[in-house]
N, C-alpha and C. Protein backbone atom coordinates (compact mmCIF):
# COMPACT_ATOMS: atom_id res chain seq x y z
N UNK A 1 83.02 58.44 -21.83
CA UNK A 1 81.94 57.47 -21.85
C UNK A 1 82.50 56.14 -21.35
N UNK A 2 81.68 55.59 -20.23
CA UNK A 2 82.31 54.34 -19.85
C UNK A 2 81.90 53.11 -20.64
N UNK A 3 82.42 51.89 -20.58
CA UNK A 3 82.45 50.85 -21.47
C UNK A 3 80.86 50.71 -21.87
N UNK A 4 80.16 50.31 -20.28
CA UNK A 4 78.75 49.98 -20.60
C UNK A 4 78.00 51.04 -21.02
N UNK A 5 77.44 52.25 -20.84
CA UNK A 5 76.86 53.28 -21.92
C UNK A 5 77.68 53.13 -23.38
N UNK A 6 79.35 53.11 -23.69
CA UNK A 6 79.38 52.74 -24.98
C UNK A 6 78.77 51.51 -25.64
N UNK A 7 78.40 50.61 -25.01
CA UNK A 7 78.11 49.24 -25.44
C UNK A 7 76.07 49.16 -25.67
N UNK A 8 76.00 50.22 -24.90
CA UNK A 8 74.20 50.10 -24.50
C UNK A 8 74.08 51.62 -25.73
N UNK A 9 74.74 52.01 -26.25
CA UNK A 9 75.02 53.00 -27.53
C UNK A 9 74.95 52.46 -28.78
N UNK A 10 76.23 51.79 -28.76
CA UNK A 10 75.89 50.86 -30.31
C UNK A 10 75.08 49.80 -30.27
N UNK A 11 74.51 49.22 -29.45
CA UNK A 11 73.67 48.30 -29.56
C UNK A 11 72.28 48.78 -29.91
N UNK A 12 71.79 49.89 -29.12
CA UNK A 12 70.90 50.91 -30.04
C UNK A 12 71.11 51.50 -31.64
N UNK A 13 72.03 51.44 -31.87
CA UNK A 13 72.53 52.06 -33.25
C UNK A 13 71.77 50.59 -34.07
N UNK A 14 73.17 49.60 -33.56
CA UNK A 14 72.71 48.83 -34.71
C UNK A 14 71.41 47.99 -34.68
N UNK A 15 70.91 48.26 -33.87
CA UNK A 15 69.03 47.74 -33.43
C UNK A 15 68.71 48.71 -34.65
N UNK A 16 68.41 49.95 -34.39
CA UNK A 16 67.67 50.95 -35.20
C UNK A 16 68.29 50.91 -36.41
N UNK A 17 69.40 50.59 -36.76
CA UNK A 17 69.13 50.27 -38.53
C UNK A 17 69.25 48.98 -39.15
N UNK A 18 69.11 47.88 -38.08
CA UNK A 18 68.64 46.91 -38.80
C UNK A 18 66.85 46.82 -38.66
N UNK A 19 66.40 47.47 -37.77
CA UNK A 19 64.57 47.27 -38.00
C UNK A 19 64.34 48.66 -38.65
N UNK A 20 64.92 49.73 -39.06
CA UNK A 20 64.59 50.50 -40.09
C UNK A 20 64.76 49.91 -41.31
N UNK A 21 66.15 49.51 -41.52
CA UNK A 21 66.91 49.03 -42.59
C UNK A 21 65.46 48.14 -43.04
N UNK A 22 64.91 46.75 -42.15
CA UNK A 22 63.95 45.77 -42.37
C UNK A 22 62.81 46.42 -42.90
N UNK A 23 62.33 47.30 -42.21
CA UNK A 23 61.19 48.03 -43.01
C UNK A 23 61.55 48.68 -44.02
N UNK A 24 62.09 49.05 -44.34
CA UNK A 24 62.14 49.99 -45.55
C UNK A 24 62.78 49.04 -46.68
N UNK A 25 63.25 47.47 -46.57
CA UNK A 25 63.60 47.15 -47.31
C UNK A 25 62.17 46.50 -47.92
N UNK A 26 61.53 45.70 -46.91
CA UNK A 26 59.89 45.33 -47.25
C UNK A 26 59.30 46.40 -48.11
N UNK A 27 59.14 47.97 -47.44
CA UNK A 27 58.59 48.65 -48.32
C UNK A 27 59.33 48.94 -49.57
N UNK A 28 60.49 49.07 -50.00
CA UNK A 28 61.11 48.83 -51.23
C UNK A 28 60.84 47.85 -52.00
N UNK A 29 61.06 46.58 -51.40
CA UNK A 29 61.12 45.42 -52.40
C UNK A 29 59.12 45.65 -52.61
N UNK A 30 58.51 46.05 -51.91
CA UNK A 30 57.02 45.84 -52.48
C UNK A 30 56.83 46.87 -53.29
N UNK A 31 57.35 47.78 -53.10
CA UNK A 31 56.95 49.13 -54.63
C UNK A 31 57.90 48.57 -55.62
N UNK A 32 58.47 48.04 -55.65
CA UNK A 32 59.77 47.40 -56.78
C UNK A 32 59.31 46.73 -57.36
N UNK A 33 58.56 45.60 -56.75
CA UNK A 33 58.08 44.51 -57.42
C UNK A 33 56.77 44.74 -58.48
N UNK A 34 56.11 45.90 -57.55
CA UNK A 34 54.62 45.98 -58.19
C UNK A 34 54.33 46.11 -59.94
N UNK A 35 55.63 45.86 -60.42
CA UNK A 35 55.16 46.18 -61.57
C UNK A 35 56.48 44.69 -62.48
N UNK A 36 56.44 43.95 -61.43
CA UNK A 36 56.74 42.47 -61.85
C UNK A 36 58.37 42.55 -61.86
N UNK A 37 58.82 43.74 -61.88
CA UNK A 37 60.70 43.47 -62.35
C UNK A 37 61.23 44.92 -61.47
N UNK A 38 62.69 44.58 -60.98
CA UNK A 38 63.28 45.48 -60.49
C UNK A 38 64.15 46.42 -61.12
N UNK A 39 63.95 47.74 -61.55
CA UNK A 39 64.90 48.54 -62.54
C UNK A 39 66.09 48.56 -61.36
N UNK A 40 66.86 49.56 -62.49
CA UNK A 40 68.47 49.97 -62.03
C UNK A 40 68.14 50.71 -60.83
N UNK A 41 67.33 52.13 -60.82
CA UNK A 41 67.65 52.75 -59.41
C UNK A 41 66.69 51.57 -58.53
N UNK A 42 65.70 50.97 -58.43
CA UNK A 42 65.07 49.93 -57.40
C UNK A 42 66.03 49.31 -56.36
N UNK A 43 66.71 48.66 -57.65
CA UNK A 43 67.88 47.40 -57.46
C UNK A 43 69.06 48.53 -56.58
N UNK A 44 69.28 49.50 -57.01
CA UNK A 44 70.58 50.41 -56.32
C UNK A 44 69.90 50.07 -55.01
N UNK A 45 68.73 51.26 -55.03
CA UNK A 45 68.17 51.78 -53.59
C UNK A 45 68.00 50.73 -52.38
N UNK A 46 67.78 49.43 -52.98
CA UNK A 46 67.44 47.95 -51.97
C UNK A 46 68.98 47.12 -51.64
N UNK A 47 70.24 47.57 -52.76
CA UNK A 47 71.21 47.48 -52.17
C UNK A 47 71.69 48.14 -50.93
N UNK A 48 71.71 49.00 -51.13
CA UNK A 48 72.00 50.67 -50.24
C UNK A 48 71.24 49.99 -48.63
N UNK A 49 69.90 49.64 -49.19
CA UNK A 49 69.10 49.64 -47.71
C UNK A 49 69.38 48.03 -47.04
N UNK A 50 70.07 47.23 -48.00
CA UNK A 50 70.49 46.13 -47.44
C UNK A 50 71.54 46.26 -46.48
N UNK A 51 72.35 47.43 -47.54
CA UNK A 51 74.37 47.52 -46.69
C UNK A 51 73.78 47.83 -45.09
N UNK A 52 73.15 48.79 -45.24
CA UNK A 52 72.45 49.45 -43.71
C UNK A 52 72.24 48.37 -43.01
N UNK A 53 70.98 46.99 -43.54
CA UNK A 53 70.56 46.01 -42.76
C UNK A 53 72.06 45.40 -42.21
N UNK A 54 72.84 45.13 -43.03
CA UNK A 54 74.19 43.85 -42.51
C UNK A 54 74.70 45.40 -41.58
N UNK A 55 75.04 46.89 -41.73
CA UNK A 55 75.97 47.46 -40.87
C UNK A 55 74.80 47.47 -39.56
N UNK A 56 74.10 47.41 -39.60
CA UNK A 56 73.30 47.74 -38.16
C UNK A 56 73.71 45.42 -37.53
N UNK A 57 73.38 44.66 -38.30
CA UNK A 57 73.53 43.46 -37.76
C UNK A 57 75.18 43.05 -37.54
N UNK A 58 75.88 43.50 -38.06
CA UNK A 58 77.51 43.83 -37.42
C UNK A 58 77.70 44.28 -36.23
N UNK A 59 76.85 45.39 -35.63
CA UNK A 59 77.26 46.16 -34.83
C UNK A 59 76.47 45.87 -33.94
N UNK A 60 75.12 45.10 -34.34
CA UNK A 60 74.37 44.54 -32.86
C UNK A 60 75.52 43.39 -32.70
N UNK A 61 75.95 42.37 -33.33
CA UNK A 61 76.89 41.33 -32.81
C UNK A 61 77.75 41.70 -32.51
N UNK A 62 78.42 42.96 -32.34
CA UNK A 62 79.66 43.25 -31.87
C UNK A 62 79.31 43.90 -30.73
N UNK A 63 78.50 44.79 -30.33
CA UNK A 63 78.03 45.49 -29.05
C UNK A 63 77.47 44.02 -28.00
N UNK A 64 76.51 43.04 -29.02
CA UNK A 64 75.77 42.03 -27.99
C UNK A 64 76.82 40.98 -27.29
N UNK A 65 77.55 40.76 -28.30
CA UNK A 65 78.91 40.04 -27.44
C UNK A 65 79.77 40.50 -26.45
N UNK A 66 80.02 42.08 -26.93
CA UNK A 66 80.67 42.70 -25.52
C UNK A 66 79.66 42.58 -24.32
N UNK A 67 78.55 42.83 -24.78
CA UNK A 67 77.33 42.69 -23.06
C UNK A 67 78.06 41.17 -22.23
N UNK A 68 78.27 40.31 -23.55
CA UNK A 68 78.41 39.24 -22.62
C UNK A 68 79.51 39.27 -21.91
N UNK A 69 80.69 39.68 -22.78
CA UNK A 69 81.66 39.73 -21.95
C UNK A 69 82.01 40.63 -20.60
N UNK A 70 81.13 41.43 -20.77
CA UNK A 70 81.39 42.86 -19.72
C UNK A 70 80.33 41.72 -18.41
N UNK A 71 79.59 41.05 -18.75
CA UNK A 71 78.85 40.95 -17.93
C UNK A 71 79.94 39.74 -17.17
N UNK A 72 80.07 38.82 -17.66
CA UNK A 72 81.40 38.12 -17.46
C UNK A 72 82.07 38.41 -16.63
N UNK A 73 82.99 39.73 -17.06
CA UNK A 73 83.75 39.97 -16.13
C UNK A 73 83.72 41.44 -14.54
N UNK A 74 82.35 41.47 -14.96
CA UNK A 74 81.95 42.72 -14.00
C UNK A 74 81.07 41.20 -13.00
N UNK A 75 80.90 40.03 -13.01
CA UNK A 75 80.39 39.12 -11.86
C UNK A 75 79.12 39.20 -11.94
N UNK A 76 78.42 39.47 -12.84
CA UNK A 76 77.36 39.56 -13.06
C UNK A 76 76.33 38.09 -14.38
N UNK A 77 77.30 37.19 -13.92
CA UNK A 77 76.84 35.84 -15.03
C UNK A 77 75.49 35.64 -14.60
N UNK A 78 74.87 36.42 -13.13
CA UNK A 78 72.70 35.66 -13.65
C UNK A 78 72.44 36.22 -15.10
N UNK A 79 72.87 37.60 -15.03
CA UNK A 79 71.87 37.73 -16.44
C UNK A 79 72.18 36.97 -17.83
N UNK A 80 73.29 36.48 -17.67
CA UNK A 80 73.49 35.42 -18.93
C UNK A 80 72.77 34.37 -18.89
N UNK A 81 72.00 33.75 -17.94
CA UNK A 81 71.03 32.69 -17.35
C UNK A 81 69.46 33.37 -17.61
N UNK A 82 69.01 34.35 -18.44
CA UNK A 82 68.10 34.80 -18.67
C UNK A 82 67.36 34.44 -20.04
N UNK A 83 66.33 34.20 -20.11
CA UNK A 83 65.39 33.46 -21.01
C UNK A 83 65.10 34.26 -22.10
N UNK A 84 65.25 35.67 -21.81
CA UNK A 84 64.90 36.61 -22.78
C UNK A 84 66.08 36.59 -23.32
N UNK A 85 67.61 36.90 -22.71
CA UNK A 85 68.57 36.85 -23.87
C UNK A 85 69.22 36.25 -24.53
N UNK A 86 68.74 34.52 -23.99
CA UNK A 86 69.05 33.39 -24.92
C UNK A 86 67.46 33.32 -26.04
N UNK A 87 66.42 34.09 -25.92
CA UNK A 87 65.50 34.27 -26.79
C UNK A 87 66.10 35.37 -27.94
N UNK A 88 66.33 36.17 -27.36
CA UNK A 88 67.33 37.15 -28.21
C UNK A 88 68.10 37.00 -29.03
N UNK A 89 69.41 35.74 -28.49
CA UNK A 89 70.41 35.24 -28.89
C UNK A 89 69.92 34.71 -29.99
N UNK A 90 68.53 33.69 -29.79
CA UNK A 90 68.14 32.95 -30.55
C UNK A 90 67.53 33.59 -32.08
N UNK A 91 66.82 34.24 -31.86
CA UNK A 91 66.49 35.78 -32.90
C UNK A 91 67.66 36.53 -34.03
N UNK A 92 68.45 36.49 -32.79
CA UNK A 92 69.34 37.79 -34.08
C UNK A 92 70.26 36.28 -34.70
N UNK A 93 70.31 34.81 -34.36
CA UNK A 93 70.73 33.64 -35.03
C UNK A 93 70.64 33.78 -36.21
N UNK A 94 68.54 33.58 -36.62
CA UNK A 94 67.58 33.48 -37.33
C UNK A 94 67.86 34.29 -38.05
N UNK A 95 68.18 36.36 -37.67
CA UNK A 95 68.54 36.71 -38.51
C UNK A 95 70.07 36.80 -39.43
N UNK A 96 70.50 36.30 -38.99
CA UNK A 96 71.74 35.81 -39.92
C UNK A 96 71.43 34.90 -40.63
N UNK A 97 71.32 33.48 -40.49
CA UNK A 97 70.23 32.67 -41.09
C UNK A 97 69.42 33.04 -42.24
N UNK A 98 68.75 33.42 -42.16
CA UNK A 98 67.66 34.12 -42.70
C UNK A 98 68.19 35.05 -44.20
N UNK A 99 69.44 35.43 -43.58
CA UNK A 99 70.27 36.66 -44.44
C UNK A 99 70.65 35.86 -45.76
N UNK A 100 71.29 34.72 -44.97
CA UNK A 100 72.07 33.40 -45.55
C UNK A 100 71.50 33.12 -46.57
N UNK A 101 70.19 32.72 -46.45
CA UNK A 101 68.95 32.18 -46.87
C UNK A 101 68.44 32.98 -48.11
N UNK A 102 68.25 33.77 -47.92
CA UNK A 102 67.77 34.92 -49.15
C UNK A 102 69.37 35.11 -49.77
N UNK A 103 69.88 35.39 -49.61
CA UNK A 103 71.11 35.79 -50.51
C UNK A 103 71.51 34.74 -51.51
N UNK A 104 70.84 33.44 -50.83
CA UNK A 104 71.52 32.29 -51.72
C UNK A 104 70.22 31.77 -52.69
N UNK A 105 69.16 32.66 -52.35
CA UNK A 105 68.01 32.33 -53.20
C UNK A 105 67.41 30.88 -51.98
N UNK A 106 67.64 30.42 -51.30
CA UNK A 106 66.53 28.91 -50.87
C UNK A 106 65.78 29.12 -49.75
N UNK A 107 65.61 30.57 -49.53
CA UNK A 107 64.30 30.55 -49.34
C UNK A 107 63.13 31.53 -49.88
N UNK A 108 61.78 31.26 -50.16
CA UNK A 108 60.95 32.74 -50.92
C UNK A 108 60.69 33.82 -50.41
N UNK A 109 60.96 34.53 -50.74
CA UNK A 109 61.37 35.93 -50.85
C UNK A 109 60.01 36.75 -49.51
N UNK A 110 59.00 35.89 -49.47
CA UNK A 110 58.32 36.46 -48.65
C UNK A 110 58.12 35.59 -47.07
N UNK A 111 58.80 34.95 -47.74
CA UNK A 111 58.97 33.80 -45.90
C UNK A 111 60.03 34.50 -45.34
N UNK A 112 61.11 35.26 -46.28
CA UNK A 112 62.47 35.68 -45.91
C UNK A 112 62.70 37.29 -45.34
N UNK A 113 61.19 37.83 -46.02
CA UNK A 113 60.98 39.18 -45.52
C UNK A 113 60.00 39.11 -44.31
N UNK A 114 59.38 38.05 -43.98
CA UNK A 114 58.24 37.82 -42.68
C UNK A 114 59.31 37.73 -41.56
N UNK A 115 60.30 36.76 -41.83
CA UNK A 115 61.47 36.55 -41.17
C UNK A 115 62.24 37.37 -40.55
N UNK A 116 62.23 38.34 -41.75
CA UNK A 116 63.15 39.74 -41.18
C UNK A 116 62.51 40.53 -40.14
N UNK A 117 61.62 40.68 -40.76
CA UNK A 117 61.05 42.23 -40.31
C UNK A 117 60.51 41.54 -38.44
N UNK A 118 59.53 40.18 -38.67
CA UNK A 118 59.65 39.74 -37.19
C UNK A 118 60.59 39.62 -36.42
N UNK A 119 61.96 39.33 -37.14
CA UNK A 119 63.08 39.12 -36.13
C UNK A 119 63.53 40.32 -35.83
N UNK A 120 64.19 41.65 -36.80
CA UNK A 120 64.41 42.25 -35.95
C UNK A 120 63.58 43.37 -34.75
N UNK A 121 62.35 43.18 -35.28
CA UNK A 121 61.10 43.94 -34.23
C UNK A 121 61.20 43.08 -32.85
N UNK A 122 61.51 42.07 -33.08
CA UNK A 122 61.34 41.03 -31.77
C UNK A 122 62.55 40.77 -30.99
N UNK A 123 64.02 41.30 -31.45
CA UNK A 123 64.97 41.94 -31.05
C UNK A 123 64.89 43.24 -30.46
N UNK A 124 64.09 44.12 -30.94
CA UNK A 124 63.79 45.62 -30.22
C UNK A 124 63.21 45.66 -29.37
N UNK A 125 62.13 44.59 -29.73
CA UNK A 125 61.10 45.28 -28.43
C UNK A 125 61.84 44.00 -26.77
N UNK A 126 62.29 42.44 -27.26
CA UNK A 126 62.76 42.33 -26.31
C UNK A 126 64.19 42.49 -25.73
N UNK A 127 64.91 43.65 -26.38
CA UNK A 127 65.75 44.34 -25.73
C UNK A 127 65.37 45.41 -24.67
N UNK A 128 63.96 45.94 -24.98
CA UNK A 128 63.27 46.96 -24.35
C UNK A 128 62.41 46.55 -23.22
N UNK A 129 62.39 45.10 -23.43
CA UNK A 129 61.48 44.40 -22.07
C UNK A 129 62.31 43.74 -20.52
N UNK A 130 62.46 44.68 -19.66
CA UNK A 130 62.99 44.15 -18.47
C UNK A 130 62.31 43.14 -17.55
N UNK A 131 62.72 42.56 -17.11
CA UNK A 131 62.61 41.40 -15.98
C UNK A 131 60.90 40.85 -16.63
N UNK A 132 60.93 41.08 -17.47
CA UNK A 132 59.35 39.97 -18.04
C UNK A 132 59.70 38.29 -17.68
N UNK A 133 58.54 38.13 -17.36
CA UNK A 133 58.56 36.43 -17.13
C UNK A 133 58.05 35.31 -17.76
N UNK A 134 58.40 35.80 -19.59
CA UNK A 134 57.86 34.73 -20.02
C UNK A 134 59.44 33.74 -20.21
N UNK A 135 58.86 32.27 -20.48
CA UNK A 135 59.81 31.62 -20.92
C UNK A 135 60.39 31.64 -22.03
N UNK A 136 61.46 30.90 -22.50
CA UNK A 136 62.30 30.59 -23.58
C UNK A 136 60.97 30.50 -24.68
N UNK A 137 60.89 29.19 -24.35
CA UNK A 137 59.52 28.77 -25.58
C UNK A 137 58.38 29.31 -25.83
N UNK A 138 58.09 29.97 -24.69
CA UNK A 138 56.86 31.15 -24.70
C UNK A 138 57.21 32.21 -25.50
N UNK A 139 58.16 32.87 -25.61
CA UNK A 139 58.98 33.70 -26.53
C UNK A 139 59.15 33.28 -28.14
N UNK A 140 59.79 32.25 -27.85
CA UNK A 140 59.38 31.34 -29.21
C UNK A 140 58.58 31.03 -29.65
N UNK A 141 57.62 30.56 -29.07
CA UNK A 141 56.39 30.69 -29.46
C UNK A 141 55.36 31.89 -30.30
N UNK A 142 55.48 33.02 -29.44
CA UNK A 142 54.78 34.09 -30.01
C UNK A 142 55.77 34.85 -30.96
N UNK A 143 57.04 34.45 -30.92
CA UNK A 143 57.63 34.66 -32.47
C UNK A 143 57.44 33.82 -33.77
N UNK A 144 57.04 32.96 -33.64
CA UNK A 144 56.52 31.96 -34.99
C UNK A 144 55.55 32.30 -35.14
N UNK A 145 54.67 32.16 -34.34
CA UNK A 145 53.45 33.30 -34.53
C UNK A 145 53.29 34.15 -35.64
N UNK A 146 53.83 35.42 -34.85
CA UNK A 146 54.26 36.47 -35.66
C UNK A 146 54.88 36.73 -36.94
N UNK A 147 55.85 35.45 -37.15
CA UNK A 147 56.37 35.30 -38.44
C UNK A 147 55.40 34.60 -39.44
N UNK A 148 54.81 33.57 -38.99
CA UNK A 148 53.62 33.55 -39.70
C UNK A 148 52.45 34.43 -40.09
N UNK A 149 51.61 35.16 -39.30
CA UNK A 149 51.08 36.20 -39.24
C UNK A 149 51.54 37.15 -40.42
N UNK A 150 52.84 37.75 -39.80
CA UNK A 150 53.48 38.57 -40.98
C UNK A 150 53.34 38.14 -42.60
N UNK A 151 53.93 36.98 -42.88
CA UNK A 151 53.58 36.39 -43.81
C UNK A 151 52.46 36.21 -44.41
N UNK A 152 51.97 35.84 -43.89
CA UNK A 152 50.18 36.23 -44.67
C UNK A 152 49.47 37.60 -45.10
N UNK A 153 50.26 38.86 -44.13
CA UNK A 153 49.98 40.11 -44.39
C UNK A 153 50.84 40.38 -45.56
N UNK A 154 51.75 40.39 -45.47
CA UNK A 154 53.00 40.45 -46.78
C UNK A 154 52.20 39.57 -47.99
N UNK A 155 51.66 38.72 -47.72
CA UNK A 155 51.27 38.16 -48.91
C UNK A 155 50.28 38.64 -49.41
N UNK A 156 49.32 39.14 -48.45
CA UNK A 156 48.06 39.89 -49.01
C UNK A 156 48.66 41.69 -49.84
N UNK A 157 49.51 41.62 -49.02
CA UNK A 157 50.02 43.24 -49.42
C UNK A 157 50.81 43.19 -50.96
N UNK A 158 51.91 41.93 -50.97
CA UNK A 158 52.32 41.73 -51.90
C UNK A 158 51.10 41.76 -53.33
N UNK A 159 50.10 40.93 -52.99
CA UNK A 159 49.06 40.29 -53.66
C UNK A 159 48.20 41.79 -54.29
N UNK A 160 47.87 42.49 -53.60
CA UNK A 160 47.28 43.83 -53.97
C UNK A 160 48.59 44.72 -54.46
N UNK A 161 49.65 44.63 -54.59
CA UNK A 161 50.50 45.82 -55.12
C UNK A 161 50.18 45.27 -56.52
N UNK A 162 50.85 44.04 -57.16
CA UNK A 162 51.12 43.45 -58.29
C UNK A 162 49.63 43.64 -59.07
N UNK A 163 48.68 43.59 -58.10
CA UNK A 163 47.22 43.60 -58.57
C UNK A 163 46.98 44.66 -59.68
């Protein structure tokens, strides 16, 4: 296997279990909660599906940095000048951030799961989008969006489990 199929390999890996990992931690933490407190197996099972979230976000930063470097040194620096993968860049930031953020408790728990689950969907799908022509901020844009959006659904969803 040559460098770039290994690199366009794990970067799929750790894409797909950090936006599995994201969903299934949303759907955990919302059956967990629904009854106001998290027991022992809850609390295990949302650990477990966290380790997954950080090993899939390890391995996208370790595969996404080699892109840069391979791209670097294979003479190929336009695509580092691309709007989508400094949108990207900007995304999987947020989700570290974000990680930061919830782990240390300062931010709520449902701004922090709107956060997730938009960032890493918005990592997948614009890893999956070639030569599109939106801008930086246009990108940004319809990701705040979305994180808002999300948030209000999470809240309604949250709002009817506990119900």
């Amino acid at each position: 296997m040559d460098v770039y199929t290994f690199l366009i390999v794990s970067h799929i890996i750790g894409t797909v279990l950090g936006v599995g990992g994201a969903t299934f931690a949303e759907i955990n933490i919302t059956t967990a909660l629904k009854d106001g407190k998290v027991s022992g197996d809850e609390s295990a099972l949302l650990h477990a599906t966290y380790t997954t979230i950080r090993l899939g976000f390890f391995i996208l930063l370790l595969s996404g940095f080699g892109f840069l470097v391979y791209y670097r040194l294979n003479g190929l620096e336009a695509l580092l000048y691309s709007a989508t993968l400094w949108a990207k860049l900007t995304i999987v930031g947020f989700i570290g951030i974000n990680a930061v953020l919830l782990q240390t408790r300062m931010i709520p728990l449902l701004w922090g799961s709107a956060i997730s689950l938009v960032s890493w969907y918005a990592a997948l799908i614009l890893g999956t989008m070639h030569g599109i022509s939106y801008s930086y901020f246009d990108i940004l844009f319809g990701y705040t969006l979305a994180v808002v959006l999300t948030y209000f659904v999470l809240s309604r969803v949250h709002n009817k489990k506990t119900s």
